[in-house]
C-alpha atoms as a PDB file:
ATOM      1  CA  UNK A   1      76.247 105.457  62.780  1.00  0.00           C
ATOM      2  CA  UNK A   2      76.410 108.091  65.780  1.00  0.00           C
ATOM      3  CA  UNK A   3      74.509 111.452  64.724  1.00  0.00           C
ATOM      4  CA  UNK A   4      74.880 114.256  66.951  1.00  0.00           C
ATOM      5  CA  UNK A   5      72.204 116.698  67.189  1.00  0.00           C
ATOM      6  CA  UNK A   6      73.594 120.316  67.386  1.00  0.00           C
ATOM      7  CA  UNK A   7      73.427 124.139  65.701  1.00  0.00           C
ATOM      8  CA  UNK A   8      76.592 125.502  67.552  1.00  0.00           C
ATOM      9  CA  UNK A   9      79.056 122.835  69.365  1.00  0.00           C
ATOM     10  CA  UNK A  10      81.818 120.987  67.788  1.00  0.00           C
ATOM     11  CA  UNK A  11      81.408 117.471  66.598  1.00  0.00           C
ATOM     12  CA  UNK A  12      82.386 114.840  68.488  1.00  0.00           C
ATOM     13  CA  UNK A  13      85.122 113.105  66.561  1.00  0.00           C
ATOM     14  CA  UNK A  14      83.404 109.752  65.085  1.00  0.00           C
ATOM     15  CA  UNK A  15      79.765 111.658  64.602  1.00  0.00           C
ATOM     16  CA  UNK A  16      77.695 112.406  61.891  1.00  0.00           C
ATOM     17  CA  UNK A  17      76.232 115.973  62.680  1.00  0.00           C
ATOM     18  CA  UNK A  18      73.179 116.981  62.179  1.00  0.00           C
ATOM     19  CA  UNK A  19      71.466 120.872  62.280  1.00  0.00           C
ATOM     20  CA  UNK A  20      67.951 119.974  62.110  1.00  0.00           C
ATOM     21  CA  UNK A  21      65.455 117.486  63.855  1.00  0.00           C
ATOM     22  CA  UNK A  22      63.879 116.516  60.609  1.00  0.00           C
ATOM     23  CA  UNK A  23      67.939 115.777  59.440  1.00  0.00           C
ATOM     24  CA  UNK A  24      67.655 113.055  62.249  1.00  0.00           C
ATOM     25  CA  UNK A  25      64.648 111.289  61.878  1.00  0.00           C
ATOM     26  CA  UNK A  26      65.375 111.011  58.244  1.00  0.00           C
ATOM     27  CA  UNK A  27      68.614 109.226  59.204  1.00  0.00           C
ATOM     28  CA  UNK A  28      66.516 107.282  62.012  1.00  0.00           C
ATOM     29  CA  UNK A  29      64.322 105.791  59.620  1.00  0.00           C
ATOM     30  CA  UNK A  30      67.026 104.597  57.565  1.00  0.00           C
ATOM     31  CA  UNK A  31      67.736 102.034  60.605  1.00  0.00           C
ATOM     32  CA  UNK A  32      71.241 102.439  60.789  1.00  0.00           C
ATOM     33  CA  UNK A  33      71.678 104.673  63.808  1.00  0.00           C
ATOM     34  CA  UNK A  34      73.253 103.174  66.849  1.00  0.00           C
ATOM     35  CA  UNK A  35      73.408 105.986  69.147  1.00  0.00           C
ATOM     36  CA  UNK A  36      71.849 109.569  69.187  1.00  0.00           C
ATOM     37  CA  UNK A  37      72.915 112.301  71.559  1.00  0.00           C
ATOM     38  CA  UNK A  38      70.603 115.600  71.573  1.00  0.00           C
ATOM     39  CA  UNK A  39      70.873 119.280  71.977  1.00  0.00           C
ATOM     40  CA  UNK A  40      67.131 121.002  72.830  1.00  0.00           C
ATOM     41  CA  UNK A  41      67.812 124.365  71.419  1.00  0.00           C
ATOM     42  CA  UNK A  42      68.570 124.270  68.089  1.00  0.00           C
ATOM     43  CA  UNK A  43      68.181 128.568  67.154  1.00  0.00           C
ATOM     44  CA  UNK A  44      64.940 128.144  65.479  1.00  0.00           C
ATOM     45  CA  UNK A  45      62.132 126.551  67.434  1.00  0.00           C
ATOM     46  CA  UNK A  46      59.718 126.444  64.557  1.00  0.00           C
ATOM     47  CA  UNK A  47      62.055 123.780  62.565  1.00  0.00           C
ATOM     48  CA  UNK A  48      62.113 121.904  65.960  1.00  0.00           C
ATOM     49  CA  UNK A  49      64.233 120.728  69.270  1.00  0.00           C
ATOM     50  CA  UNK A  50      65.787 117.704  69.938  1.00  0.00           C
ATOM     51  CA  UNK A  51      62.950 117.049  71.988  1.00  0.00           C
ATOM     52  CA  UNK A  52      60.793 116.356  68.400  1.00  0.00           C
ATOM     53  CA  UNK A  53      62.978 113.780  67.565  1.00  0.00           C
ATOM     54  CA  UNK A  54      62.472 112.094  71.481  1.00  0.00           C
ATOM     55  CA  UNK A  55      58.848 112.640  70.398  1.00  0.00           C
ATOM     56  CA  UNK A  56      59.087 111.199  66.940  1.00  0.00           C
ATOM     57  CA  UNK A  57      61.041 107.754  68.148  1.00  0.00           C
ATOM     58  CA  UNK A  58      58.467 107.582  71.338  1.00  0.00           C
ATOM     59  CA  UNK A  59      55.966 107.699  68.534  1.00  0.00           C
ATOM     60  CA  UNK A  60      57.439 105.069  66.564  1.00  0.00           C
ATOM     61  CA  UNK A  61      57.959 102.690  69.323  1.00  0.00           C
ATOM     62  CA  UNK A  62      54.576 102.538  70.329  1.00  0.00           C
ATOM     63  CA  UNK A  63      53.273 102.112  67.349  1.00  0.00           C
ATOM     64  CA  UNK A  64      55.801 100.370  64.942  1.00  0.00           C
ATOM     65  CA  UNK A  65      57.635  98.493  67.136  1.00  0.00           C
ATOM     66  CA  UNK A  66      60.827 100.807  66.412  1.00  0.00           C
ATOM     67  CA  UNK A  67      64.127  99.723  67.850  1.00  0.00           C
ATOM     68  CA  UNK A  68      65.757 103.048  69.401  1.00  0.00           C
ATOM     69  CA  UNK A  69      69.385 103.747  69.206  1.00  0.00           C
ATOM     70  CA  UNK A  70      71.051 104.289  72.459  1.00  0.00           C
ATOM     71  CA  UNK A  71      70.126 107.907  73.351  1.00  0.00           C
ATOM     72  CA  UNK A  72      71.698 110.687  75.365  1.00  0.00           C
ATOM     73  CA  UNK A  73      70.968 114.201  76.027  1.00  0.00           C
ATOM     74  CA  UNK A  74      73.486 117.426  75.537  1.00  0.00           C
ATOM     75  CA  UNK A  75      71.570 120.407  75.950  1.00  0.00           C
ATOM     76  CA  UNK A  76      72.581 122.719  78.640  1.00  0.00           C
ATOM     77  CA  UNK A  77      68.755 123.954  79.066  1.00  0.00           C
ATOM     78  CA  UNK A  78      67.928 122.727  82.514  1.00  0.00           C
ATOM     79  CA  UNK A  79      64.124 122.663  81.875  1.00  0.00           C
ATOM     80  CA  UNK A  80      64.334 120.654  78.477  1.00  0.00           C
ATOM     81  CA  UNK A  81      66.798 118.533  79.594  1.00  0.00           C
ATOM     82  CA  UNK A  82      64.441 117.616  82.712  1.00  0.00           C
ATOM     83  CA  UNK A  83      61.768 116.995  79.891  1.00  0.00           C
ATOM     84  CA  UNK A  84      63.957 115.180  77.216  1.00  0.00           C
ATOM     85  CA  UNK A  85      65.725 112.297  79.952  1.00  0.00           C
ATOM     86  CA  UNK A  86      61.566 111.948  80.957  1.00  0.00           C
ATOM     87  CA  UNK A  87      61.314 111.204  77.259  1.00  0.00           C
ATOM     88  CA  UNK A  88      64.098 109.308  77.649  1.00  0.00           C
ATOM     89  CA  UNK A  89      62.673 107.392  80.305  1.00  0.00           C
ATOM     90  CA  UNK A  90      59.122 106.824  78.496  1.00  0.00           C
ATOM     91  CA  UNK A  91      60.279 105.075  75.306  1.00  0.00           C
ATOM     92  CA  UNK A  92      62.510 102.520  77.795  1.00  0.00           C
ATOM     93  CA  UNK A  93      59.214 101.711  79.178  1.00  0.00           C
ATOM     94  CA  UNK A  94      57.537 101.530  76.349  1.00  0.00           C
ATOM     95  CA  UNK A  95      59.915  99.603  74.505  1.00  0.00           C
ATOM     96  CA  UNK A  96      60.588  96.742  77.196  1.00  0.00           C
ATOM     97  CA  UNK A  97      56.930  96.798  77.556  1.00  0.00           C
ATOM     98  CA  UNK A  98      56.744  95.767  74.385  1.00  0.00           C
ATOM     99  CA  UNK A  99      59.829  93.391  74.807  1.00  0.00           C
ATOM    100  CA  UNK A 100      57.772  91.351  77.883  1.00  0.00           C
ATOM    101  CA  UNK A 101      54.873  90.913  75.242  1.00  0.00           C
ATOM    102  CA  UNK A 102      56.612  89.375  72.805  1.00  0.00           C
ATOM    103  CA  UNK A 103      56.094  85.565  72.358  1.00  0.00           C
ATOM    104  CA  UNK A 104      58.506  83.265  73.982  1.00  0.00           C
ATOM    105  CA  UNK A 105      61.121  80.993  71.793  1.00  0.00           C
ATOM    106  CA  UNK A 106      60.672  78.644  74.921  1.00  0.00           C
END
């Protein structure tokens, strides 16, 4: 499944849309997300960005051994967009630092 994170653009054809962060972890968790593309600025910051969700799946990387879907970012804030590839960026370290841990089939 693709979900698209978004309050105001169209859906991409071949997306499941989603309004709110919690909307996308709960689909997350089911394990069955292949790719996950982000807006920031959803119209209410105190149900959350699409930087909670980054947050969420850094979260369960490190500490369940999560497998992320492919992610993407497209808000057009500047600043959170900055902060959500670093996000981005974090969870690809974590997550092959995890990889080189893992026992060899050798």
């Amino acid at each position: 499944m693709r979900v698209y994170l978004d309050d105001e653009r169209d859906t991409p054809p071949g997306w499941v849309r989603v309004y709110w962060p919690d909307e996308a972890i709960a689909l997350l968790e089911t394990g069955t997300v292949v790719e996950l593309s982000l807006d920031h600025d959803l119209g209410d910051d105190a149900r959350g960005t699409g930087y909670d969700v980054l947050l969420w799946i850094e979260r369960a990387v490190a500490e369940r051994g999560f497998a992320p879907p492919r992610l993407q970012v497209h808000s057009a804030n500047p600043a959170a967009r900055r902060r959500m590839l670093a996000a981005i960026e974090a969870i690809g370290r974590i997550r092959h630092g995890q990889l080189a841990q893992e026992p060899s089939d050798i």
